[in-house]
Protein backbone atom coordinates (compact mmCIF):
# COMPACT_ATOMS: atom_id res chain seq x y z
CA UNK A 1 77.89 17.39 68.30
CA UNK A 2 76.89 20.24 70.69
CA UNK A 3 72.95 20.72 71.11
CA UNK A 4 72.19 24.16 69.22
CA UNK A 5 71.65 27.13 71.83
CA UNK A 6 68.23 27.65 73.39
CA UNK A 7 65.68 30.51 73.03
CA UNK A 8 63.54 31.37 75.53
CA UNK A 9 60.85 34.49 75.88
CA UNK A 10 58.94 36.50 78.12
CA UNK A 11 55.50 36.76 76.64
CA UNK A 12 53.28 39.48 79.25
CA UNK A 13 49.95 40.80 78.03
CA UNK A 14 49.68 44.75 78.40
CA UNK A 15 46.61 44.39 80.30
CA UNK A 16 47.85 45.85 83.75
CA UNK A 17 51.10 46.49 85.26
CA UNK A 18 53.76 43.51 86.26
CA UNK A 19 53.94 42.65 89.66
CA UNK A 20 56.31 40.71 91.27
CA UNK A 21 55.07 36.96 89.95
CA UNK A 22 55.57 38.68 86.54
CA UNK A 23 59.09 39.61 87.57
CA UNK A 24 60.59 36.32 88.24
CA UNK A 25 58.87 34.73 85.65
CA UNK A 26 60.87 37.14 83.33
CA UNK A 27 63.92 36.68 85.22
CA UNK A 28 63.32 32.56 85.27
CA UNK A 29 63.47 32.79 81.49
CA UNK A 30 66.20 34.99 80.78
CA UNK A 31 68.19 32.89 83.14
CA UNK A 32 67.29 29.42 81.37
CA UNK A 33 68.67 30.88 78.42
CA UNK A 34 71.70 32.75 79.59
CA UNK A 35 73.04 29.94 81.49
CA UNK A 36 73.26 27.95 78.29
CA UNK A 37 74.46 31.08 75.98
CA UNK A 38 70.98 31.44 74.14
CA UNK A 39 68.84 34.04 73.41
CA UNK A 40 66.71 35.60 75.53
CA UNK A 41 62.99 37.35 73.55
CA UNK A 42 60.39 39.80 74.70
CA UNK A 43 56.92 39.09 73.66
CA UNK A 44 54.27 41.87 74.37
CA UNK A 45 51.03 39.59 73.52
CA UNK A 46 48.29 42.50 72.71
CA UNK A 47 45.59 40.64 70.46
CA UNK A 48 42.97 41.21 73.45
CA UNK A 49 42.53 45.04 72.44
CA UNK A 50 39.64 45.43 74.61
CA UNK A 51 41.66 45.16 77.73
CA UNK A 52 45.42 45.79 76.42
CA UNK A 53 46.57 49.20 76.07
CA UNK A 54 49.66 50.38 74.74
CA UNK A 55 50.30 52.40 77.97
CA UNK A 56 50.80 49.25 79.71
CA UNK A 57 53.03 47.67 77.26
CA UNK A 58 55.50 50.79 77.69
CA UNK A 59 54.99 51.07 81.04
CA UNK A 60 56.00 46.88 81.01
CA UNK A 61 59.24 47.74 78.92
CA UNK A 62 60.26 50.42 81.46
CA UNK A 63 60.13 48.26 84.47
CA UNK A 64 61.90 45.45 83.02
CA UNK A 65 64.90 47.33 81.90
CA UNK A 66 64.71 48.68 85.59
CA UNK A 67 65.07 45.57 86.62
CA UNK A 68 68.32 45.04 84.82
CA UNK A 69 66.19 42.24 81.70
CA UNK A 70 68.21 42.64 78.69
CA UNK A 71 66.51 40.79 75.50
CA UNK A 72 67.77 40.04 72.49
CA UNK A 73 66.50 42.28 69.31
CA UNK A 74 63.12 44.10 69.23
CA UNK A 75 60.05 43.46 70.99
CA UNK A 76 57.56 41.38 68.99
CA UNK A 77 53.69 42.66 69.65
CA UNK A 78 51.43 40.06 68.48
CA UNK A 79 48.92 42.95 67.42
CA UNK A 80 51.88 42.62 64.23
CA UNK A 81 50.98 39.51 63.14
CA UNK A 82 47.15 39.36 62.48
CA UNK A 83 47.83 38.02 58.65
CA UNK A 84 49.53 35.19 60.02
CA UNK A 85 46.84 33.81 62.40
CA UNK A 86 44.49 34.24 59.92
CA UNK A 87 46.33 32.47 57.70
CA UNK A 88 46.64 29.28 60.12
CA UNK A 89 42.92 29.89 60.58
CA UNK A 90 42.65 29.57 56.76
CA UNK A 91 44.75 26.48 57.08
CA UNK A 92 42.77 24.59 59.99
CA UNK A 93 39.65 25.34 57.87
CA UNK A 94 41.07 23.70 54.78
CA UNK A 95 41.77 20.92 56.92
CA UNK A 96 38.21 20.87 57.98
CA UNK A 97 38.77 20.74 61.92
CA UNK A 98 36.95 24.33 62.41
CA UNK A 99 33.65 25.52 63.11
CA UNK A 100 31.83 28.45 63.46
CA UNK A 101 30.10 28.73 67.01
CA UNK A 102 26.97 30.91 67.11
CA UNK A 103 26.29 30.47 70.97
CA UNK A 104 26.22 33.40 73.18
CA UNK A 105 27.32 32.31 76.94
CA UNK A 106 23.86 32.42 78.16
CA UNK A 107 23.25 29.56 75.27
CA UNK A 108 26.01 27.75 76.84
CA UNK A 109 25.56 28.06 80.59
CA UNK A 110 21.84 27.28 79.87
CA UNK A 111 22.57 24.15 78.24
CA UNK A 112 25.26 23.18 81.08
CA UNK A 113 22.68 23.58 83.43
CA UNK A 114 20.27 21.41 82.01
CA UNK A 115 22.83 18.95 81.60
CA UNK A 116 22.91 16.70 84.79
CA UNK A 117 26.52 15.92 84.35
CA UNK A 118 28.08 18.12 82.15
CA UNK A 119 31.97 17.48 81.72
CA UNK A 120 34.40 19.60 83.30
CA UNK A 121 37.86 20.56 82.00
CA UNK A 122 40.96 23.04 83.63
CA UNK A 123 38.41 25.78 82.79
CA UNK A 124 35.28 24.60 83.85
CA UNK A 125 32.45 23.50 82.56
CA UNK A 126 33.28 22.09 78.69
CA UNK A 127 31.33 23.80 75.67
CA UNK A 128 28.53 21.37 75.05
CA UNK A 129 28.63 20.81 71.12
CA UNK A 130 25.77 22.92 69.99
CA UNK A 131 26.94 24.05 66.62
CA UNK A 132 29.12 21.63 66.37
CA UNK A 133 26.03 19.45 64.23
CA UNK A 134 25.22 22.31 62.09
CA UNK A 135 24.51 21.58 58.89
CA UNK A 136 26.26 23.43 56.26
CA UNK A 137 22.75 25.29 54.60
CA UNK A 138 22.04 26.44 58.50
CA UNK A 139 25.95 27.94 59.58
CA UNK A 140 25.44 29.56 56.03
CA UNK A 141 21.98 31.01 56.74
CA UNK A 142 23.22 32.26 60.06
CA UNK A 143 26.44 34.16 58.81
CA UNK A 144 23.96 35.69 56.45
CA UNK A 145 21.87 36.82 58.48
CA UNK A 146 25.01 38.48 60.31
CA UNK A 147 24.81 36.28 63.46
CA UNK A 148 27.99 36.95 65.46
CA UNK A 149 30.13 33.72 65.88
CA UNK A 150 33.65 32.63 66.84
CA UNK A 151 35.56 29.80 65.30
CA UNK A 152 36.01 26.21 67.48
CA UNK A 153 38.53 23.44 67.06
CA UNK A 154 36.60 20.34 66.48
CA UNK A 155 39.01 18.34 69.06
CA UNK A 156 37.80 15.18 68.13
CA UNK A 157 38.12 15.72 64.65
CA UNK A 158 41.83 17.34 65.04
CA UNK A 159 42.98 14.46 67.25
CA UNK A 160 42.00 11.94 64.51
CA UNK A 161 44.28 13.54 61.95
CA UNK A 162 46.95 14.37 64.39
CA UNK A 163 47.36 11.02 65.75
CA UNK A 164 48.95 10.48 69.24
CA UNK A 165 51.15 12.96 70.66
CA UNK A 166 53.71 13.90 73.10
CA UNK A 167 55.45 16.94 74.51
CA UNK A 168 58.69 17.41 76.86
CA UNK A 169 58.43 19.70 79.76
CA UNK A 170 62.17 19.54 81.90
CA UNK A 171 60.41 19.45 85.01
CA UNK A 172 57.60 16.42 84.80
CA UNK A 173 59.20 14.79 81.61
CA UNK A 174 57.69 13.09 79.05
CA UNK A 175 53.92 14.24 78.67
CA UNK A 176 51.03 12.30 76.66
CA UNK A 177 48.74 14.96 74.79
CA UNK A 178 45.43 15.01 75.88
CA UNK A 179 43.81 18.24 74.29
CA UNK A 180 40.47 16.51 74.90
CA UNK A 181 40.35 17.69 78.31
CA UNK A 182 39.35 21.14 77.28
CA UNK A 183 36.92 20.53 74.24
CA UNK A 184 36.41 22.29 71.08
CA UNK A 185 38.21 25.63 72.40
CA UNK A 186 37.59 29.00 70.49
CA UNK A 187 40.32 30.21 68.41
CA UNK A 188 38.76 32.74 67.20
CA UNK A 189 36.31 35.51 68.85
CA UNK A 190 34.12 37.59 66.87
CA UNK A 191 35.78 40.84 68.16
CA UNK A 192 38.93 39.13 68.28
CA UNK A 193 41.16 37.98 65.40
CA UNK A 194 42.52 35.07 66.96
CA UNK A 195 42.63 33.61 70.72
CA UNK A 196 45.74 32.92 73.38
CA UNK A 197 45.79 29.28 72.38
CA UNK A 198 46.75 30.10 68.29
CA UNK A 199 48.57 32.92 68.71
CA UNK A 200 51.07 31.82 71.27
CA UNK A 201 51.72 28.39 69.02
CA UNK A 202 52.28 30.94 65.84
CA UNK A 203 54.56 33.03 67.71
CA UNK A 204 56.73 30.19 69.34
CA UNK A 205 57.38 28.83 65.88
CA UNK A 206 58.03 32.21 64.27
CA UNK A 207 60.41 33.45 66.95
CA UNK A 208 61.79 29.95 67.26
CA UNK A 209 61.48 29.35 70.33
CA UNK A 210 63.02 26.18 71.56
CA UNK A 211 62.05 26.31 75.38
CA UNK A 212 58.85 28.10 77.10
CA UNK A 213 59.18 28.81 80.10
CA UNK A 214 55.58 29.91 81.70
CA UNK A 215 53.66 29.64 85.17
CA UNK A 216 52.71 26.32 86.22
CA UNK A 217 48.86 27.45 85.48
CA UNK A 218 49.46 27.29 81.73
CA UNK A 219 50.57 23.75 81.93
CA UNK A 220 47.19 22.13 81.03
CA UNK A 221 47.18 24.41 78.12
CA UNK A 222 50.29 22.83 76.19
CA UNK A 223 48.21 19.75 75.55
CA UNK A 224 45.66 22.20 72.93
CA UNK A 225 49.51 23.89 71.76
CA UNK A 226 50.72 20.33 71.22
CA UNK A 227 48.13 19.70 69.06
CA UNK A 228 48.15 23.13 66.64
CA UNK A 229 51.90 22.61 66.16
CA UNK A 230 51.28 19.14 64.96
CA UNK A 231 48.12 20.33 63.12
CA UNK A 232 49.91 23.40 61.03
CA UNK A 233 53.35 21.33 61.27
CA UNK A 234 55.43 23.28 63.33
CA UNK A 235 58.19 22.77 65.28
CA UNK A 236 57.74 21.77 68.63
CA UNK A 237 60.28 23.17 71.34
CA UNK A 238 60.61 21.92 74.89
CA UNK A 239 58.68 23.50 78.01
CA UNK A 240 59.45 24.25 81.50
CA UNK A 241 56.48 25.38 83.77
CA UNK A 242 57.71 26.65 86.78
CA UNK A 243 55.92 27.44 90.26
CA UNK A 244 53.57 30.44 91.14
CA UNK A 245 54.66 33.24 93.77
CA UNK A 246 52.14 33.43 96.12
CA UNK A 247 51.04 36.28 98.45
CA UNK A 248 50.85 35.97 102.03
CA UNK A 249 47.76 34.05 102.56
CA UNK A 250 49.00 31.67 99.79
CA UNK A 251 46.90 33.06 97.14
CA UNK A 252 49.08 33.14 93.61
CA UNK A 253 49.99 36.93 92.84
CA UNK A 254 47.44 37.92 89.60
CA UNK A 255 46.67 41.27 88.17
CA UNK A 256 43.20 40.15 89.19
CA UNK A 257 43.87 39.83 92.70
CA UNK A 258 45.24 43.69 92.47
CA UNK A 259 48.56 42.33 93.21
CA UNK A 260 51.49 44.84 94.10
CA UNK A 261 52.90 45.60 90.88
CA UNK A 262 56.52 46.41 90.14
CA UNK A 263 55.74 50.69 89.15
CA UNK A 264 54.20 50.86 93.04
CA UNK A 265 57.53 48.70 94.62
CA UNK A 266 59.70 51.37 92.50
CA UNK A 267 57.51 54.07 93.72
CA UNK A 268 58.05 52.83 97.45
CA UNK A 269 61.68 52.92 97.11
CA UNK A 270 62.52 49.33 96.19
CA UNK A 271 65.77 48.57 93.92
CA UNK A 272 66.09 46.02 91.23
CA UNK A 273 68.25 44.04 93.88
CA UNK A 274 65.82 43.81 96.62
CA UNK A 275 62.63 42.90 94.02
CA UNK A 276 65.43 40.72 92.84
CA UNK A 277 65.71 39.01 96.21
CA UNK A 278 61.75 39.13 96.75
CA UNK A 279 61.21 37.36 93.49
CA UNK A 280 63.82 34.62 94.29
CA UNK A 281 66.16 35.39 91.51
């Protein structure tokens, strides 16, 4: 029997312009999935509306059909699909593994501070528990009162229902889950719907995807991903984190790091061949 086709995507957030890392992380996926006559999606992930802007998600479509990207039906903008995360928000309450968080970050890095060891985790410093012992009379009092909050996986609570847990990524092989290492992570903010950790699971099962390929930097992440798909019981696909460009002085390329992005190498006379060859691809 012949293993069923594979799907990949491209999944950029319209938050700035692609530059080149963007490019043959595009280009890595559409390849994985043409080489083995799959499909090949596009993903504009644009839940973070105070820094996405549809200007950059056209702008994004432009320059990858410049580059000669061809994917396979319509783009999918998670800014489509808020019904569904709160529905798996819904779910994870009913399962009792969520919590609202009232902390503002001052709370937080006040309470790291005055820890003398505080635990660390791929993103630093982990959130400390503070609401985490709330009774149910005081979250109630707060929400009435209109306290802002956002919603946190109880880890330790998840993992205990979960059980133990693997994932497969085709370049390290088989991976034991720990979603420990980065604590009861928000996944929900209370001026966003849902966070980068939910909605990316959601979207991977509705567009059935059955290998991510993403930047090495997101590979800590799959261990929290592993976790929701086994919490909401979806299906779990196969990952492939590839390496980082980096610029010159070996710094990764990041919209942060106001790397050249694809529009400027257009405007300064690049073709798709050359970013092509620049990317690796």
């Amino acid at each position: 029997m012949s293993a069923a086709p594979v799907t990949t995507r491209f999944a950029p957030s319209p938050s700035g312009h692609l530059h080149l890392g963007h490019a043959f992380s595009a280009l890595f996926s559409e390849r994985a999935a043409r080489q083995q006559g799959g499909a090949f999606l596009l993903r504009i992930e644009d839940i973070d509306t105070t820094r996405c802007r549809p200007k950059f998600a056209q702008d994004m479509i432009e320059d990858l059909e410049w580059l000669g990207l061809t994917w396979d039906g319509a783009p999918l903008y998670q800014s489509s699909r808020n019904r569904d995360y709160a529905q798996a928000l819904e779910r994870l309450t009913d399962l009792n593994v969520l919590y609202p968080c009232f902390c503002t970050r001052a709370d937080i890095k006040a309470e790291i501070a005055e820890s003398a060891a505080a635990p660390h985790g791929p993103d630093g410093p982990l959130y400390p528990g503070l609401c985490r012992g709330l009774s149910d009379n005081e979250r109630e009092a707060r929400r009435a009162r209109g306290v802002p909050h956002a919603l946190r996986l109880d880890v330790g609570r998840a993992m205990a229902i979960a059980g133990p847990l693997k994932w497969f990524d085709q370049g390290k092989g088989e991976i034991v889950a720990q979603p420990e290492i980065f604590g009861d992570v928000v996944l929900a903010r209370k001026d966003i719907a849902t966070s980068y950790h939910l909605a990316v699971t959601l979207d991977d099962a509705f567009q059935q995807i059955t290998l991510v390929t993403r930047g090495e930097d997101l590979f800590a992440a799959t261990h929290v991903h592993r976790l929701l798909q086994a919490l909401l019981e979806l299906p779990v696909p196969q990952w492939h984190h590839h390496a980082l460009l980096e610029d010159d002085s070996g710094r990764r390329l990041a919209k942060r790091h106001a790397a050249l992005s694809l529009r400027q190498l257009r405007t300064d006379g690049k073709s798709p061949e050359e970013l092509r060859r620049m990317a690796g691809c």
